[in-house]
Structure formats: structure tokens, C-alpha cells
N, C-alpha and C. Protein backbone atom coordinates (compact mmCIF):
# COMPACT_ATOMS: atom_id res chain seq x y z
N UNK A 1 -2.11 8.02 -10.54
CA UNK A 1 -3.53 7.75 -10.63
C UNK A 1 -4.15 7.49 -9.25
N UNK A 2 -3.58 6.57 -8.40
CA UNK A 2 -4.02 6.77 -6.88
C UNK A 2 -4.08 8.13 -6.47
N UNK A 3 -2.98 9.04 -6.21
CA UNK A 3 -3.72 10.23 -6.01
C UNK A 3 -4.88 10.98 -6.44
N UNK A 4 -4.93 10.73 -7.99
CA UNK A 4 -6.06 11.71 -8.12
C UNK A 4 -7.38 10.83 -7.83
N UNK A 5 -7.14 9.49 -7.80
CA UNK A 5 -8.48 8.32 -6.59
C UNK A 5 -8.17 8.89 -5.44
N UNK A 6 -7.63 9.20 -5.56
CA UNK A 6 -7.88 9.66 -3.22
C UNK A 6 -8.79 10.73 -3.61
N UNK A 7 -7.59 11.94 -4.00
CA UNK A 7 -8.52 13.52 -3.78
C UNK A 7 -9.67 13.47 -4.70
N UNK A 8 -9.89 12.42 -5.64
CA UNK A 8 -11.59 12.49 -5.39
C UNK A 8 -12.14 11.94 -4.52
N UNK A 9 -11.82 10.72 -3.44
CA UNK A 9 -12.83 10.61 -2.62
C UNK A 9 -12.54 11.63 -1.40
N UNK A 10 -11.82 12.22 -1.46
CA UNK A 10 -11.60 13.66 -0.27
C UNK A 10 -13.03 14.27 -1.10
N UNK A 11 -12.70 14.75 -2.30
CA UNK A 11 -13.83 16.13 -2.77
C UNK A 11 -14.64 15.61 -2.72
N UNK A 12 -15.39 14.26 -2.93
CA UNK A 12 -16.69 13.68 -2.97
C UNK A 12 -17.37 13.55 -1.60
N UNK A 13 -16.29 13.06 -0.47
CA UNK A 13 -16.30 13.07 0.95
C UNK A 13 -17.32 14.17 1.34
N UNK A 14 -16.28 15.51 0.94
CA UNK A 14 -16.85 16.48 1.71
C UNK A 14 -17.52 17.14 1.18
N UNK A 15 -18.18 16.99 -0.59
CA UNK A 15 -19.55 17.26 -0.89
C UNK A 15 -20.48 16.08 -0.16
N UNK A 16 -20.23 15.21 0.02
CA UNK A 16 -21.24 14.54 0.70
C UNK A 16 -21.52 14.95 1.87
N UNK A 17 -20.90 15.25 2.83
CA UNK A 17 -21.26 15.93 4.22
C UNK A 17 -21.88 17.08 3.99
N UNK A 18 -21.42 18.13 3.52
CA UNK A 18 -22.08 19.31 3.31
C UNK A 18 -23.57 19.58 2.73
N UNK A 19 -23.26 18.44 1.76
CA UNK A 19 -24.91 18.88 0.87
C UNK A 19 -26.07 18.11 1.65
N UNK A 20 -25.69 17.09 2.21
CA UNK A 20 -26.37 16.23 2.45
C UNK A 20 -26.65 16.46 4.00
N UNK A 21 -26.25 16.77 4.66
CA UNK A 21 -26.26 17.68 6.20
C UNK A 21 -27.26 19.30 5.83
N UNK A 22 -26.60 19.81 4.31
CA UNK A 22 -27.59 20.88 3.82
C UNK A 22 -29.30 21.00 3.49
N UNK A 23 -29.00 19.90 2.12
CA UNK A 23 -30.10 19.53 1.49
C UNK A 23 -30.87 18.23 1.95
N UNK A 24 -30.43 16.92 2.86
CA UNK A 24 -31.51 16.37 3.05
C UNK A 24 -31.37 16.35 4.64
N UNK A 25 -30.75 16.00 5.51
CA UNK A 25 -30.80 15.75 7.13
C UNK A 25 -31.80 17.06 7.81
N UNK A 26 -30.96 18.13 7.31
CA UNK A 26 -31.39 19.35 8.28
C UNK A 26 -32.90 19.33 7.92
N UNK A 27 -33.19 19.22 6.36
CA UNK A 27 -35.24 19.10 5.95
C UNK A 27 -35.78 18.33 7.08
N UNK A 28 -35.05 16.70 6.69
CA UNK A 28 -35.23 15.57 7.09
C UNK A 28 -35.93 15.84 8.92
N UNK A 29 -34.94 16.42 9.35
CA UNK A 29 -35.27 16.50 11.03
C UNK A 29 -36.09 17.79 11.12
N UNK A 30 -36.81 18.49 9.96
CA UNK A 30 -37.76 19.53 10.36
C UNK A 30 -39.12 19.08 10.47
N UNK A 31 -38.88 17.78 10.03
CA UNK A 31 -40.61 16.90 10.21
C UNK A 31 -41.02 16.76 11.16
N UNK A 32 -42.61 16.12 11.35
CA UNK A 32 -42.54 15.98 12.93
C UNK A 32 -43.15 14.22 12.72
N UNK A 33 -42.69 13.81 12.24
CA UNK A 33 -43.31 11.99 11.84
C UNK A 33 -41.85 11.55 11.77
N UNK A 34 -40.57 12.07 12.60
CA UNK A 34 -39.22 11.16 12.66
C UNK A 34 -39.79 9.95 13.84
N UNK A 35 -39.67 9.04 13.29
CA UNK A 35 -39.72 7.85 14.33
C UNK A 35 -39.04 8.14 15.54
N UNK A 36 -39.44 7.33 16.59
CA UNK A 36 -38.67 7.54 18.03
C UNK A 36 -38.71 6.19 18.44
N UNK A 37 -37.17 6.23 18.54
CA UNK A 37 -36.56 5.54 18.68
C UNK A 37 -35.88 5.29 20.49
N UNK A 38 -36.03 4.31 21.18
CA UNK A 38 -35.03 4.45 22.20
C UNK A 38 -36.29 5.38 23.18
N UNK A 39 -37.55 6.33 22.70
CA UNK A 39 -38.18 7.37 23.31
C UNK A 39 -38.45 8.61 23.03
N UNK A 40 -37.19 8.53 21.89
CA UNK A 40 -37.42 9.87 21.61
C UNK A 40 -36.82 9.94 19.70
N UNK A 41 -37.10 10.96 19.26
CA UNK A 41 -36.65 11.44 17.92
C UNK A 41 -35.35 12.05 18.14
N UNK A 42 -34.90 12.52 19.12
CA UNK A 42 -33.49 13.16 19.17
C UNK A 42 -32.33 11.66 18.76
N UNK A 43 -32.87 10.61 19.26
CA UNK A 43 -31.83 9.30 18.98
C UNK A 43 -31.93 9.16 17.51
N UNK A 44 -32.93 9.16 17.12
CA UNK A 44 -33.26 8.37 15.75
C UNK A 44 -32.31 9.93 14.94
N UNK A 45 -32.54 10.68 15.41
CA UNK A 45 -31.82 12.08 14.43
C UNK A 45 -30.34 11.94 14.78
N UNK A 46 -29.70 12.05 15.77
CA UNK A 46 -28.32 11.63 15.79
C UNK A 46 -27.66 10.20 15.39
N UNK A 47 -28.48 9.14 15.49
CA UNK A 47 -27.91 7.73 14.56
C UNK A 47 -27.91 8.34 13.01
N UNK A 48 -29.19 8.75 12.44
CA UNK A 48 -28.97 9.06 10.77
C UNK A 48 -27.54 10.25 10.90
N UNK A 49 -27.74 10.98 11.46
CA UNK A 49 -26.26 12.09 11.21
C UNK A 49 -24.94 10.98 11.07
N UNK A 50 -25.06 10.48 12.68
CA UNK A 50 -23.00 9.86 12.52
C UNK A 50 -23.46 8.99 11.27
N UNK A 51 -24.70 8.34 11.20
CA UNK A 51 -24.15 7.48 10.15
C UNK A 51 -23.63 8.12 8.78
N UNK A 52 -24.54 9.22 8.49
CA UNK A 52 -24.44 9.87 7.34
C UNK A 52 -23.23 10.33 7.21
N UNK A 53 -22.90 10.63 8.16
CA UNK A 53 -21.09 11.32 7.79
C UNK A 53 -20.05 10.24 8.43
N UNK A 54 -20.35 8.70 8.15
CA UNK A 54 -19.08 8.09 8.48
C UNK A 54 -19.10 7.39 7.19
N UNK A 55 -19.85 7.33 6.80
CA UNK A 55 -19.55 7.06 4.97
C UNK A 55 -18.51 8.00 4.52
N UNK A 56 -18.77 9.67 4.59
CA UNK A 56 -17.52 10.22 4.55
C UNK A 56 -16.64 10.17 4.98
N UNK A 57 -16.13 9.75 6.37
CA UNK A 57 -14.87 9.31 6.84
C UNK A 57 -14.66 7.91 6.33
N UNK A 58 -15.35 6.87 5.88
CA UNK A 58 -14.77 6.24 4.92
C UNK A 58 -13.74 6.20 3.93
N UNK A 59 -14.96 7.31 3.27
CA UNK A 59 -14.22 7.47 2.04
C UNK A 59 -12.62 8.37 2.46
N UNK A 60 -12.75 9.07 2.96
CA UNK A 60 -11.22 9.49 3.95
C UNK A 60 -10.17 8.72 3.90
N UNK A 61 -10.78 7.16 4.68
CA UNK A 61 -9.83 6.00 4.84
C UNK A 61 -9.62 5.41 3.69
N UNK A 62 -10.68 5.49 3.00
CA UNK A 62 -10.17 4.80 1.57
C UNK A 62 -9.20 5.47 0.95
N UNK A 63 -9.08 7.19 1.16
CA UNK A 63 -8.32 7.79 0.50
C UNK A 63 -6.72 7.83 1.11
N UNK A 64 -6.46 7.52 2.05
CA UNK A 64 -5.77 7.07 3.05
C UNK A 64 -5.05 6.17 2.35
N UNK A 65 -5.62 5.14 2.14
CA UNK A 65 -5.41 3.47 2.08
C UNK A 65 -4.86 3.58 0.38
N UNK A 66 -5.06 4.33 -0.27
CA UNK A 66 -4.98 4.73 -1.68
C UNK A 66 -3.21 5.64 -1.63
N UNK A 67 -3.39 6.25 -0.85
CA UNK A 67 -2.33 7.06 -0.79
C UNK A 67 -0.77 6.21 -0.65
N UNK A 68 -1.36 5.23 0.58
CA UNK A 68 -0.18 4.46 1.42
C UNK A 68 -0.05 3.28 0.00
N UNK A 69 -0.86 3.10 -0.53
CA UNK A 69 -0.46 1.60 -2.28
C UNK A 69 -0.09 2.60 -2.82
N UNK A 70 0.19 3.95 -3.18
CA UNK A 70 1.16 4.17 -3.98
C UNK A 70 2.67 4.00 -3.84
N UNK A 71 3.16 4.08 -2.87
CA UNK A 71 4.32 3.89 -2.08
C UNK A 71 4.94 2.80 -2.23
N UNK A 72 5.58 2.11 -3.06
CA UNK A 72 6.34 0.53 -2.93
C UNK A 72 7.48 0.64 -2.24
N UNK A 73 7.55 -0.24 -1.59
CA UNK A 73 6.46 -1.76 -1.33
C UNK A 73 5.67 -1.60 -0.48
N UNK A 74 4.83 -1.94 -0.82
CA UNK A 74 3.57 -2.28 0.36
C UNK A 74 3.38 -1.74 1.68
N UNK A 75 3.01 -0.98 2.58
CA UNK A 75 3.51 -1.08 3.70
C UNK A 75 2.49 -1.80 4.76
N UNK A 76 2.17 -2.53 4.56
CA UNK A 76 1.12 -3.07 5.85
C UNK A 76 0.54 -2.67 7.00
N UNK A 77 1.80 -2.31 7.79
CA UNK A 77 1.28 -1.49 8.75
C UNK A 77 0.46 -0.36 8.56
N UNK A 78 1.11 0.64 7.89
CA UNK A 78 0.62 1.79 7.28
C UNK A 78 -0.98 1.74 7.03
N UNK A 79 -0.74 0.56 6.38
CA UNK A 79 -2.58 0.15 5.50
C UNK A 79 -3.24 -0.02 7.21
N UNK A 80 -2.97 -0.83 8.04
CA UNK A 80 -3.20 -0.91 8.86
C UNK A 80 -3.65 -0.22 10.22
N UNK A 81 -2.52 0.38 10.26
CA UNK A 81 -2.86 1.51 11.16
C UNK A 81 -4.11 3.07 10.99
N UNK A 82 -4.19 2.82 9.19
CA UNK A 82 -4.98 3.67 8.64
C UNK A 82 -6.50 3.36 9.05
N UNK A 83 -6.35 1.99 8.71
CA UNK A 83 -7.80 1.23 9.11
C UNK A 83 -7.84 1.50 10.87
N UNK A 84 -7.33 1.44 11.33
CA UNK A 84 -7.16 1.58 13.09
C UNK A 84 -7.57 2.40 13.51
N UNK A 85 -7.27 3.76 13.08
CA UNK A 85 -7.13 5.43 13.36
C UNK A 85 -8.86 5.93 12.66
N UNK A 86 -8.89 5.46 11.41
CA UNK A 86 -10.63 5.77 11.02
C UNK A 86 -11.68 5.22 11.47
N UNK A 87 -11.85 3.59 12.45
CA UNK A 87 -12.31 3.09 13.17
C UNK A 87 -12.58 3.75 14.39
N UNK A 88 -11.37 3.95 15.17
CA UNK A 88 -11.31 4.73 16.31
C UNK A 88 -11.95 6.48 15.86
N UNK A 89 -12.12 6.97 15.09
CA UNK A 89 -12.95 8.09 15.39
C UNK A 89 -14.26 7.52 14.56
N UNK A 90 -14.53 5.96 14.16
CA UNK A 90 -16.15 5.83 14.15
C UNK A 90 -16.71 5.72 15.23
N UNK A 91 -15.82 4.88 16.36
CA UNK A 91 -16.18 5.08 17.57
C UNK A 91 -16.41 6.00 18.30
N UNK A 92 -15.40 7.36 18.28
CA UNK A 92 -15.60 8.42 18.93
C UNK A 92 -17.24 9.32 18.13
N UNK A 93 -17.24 9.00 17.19
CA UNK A 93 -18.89 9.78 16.35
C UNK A 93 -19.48 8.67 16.77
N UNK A 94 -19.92 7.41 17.06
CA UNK A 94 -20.85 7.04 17.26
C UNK A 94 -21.14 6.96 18.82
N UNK A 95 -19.85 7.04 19.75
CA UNK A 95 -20.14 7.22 21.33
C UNK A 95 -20.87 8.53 21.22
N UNK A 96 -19.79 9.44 20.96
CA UNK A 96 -20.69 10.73 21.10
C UNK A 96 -22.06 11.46 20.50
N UNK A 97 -22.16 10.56 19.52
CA UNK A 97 -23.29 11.13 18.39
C UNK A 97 -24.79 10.35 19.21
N UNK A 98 -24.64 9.00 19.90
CA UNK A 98 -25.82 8.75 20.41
C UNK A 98 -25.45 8.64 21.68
N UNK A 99 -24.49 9.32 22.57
CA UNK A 99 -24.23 9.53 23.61
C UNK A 99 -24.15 7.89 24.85
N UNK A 100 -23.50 6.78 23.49
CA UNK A 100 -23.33 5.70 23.98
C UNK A 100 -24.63 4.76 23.71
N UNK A 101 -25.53 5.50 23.66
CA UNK A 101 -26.68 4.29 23.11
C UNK A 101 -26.80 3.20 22.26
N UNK A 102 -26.19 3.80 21.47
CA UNK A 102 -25.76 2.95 19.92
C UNK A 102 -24.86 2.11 19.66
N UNK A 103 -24.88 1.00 20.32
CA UNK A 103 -24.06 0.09 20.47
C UNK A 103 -22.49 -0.29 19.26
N UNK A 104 -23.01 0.35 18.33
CA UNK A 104 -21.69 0.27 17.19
C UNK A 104 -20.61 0.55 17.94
N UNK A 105 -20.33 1.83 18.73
CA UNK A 105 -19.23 2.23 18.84
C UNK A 105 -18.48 0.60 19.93
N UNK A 106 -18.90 -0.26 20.38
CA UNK A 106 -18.48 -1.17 21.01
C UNK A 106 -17.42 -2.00 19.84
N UNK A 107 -18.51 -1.95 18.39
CA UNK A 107 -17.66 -2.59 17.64
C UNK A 107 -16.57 -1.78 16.72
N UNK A 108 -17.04 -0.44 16.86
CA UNK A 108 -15.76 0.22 16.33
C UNK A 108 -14.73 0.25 17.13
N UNK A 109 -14.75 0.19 18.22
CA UNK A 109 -13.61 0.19 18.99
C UNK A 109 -12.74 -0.95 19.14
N UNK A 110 -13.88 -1.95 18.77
CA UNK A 110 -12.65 -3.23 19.30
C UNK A 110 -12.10 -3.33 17.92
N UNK A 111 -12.57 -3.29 16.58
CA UNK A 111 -12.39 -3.23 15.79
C UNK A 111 -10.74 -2.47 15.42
N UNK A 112 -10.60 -0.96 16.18
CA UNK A 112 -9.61 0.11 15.80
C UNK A 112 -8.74 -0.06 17.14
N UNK A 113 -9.08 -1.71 18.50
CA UNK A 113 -7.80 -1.88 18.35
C UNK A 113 -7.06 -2.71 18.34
N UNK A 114 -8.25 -3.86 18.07
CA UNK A 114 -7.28 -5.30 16.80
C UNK A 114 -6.58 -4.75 16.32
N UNK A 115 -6.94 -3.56 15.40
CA UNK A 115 -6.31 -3.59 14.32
C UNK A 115 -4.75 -2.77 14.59
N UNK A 116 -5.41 -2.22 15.20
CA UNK A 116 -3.86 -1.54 16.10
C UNK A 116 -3.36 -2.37 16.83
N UNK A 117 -3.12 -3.37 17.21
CA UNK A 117 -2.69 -4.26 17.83
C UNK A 117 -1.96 -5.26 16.71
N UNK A 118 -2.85 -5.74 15.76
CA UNK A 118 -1.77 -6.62 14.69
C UNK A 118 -0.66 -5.33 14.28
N UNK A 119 -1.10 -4.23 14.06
CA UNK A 119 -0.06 -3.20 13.46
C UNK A 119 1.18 -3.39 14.29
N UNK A 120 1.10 -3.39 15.50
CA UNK A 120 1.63 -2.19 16.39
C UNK A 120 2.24 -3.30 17.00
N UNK A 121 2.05 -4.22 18.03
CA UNK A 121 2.07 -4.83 18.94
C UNK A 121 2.39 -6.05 18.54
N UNK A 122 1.27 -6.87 17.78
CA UNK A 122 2.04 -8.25 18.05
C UNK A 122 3.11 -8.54 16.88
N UNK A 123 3.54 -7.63 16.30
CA UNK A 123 4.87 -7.94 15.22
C UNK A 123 5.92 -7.74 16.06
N UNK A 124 5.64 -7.40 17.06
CA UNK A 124 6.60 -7.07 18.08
C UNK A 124 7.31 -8.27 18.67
N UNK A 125 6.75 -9.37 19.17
CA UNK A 125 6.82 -10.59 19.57
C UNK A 125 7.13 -11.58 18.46
């Protein structure tokens, strides 16, 4: 049953990117009343994108995180490192998506590498 909870949030994932990058963003940014943000509408249009598609990489990690609880026992790390690895590319979409403006990626990063760090590192000691 976890699997078929993952590969629906895979198929739901990536109907969500597609349709929604299809049917509302691409409309969305054909207006000319997008707020400007920062100076301009190009910011305010790349924050709604990464955001819009890191809900789908969410759901990714959730499907991730679904995959690794089927597996007994537990694996912690695993859960862990999953959370680490989907953080670290919220960071990489939100550095690159507002070209650093957007201060999230500060917290995705420290975020993906706490968490890589309890995984990885301090079980080590």
C-alpha cells in the first residue's frame, strides 16, 4: 500500500507541474497587472514558478519517505537523508529560480544540511 501512496504522489506530482505550468502560470504571466516585486515582474514570475513546482518535489519526498517505511525496520537515516537531498534541490530552485533574491534558499540550505549532518556525521561521534 505505501507503494501505490508513493506512485500516486509521483503521478499527481507531475500532473501538477505540467498542467499547472500549462493551464495556469504560463496564462498567469501573459497579463500585464503581475505585481513587481523587488522592481520588476520577472521576480514576482519566477518566485510563483519555484514555488509552484516545489510542492511537486515535495510530494517526490513524500514519495521517497513512503518508499523507505516500507522497508523494516525503520531506517532513519534513509528517512533522513531523503529529507536532506529534497531540501538541497529546494535550495538549488530557489537560488536559481530568483537568482538568489529570495531569501528561502538560505533556509533550504541550512535546513538540507542539518539534516545531512544528523544523518551522516554526527552518528559518527
Amino acid at each position: 500500500m505505501l507503494f501505490f501512496s508513493a506512485l500516486l504522489l509521483v503521478t499527481i506530482g507531475l500532473a501538477h507541474s505540467y498542467l499547472g505550468e500549462r493551464y495556469i502560470l504560463i496564462r498567469l504571466f501573459r497579463r500585464d497587472n503581475i505585481p513587481k516585486v523587488l522592481g520588476s515582474s520577472a521576480f514576482t514570475k519566477s518566485t510563483l514558478r519555484f514555488a509552484w513546482h516545489l510542492t511537486t518535489l515535495c510530494w517526490f519526498g513524500f514519495a521517497g519517505i513512503l518508499i523507505s517505511l516500507s522497508n523494516a525496520p525503520l531506517d532513519r537515516r534513509a528517512v533522513l537523508n531523503i529529507i536532506a537531498a529534497i531540501f538541497l534541490v529546494h535550495f538549488l530552485m530557489a537560488f536559481a529560480g530568483s537568482k538568489g533574491k529570495h531569501f528561502s534558499w538560505l533556509f533550504f540550505l541550512s535546513i538540507s544540511l542539518a539534516t545531512f549532518y544528523v544523518a551522516n556525521i554526527s552518528s559518527m561521534y
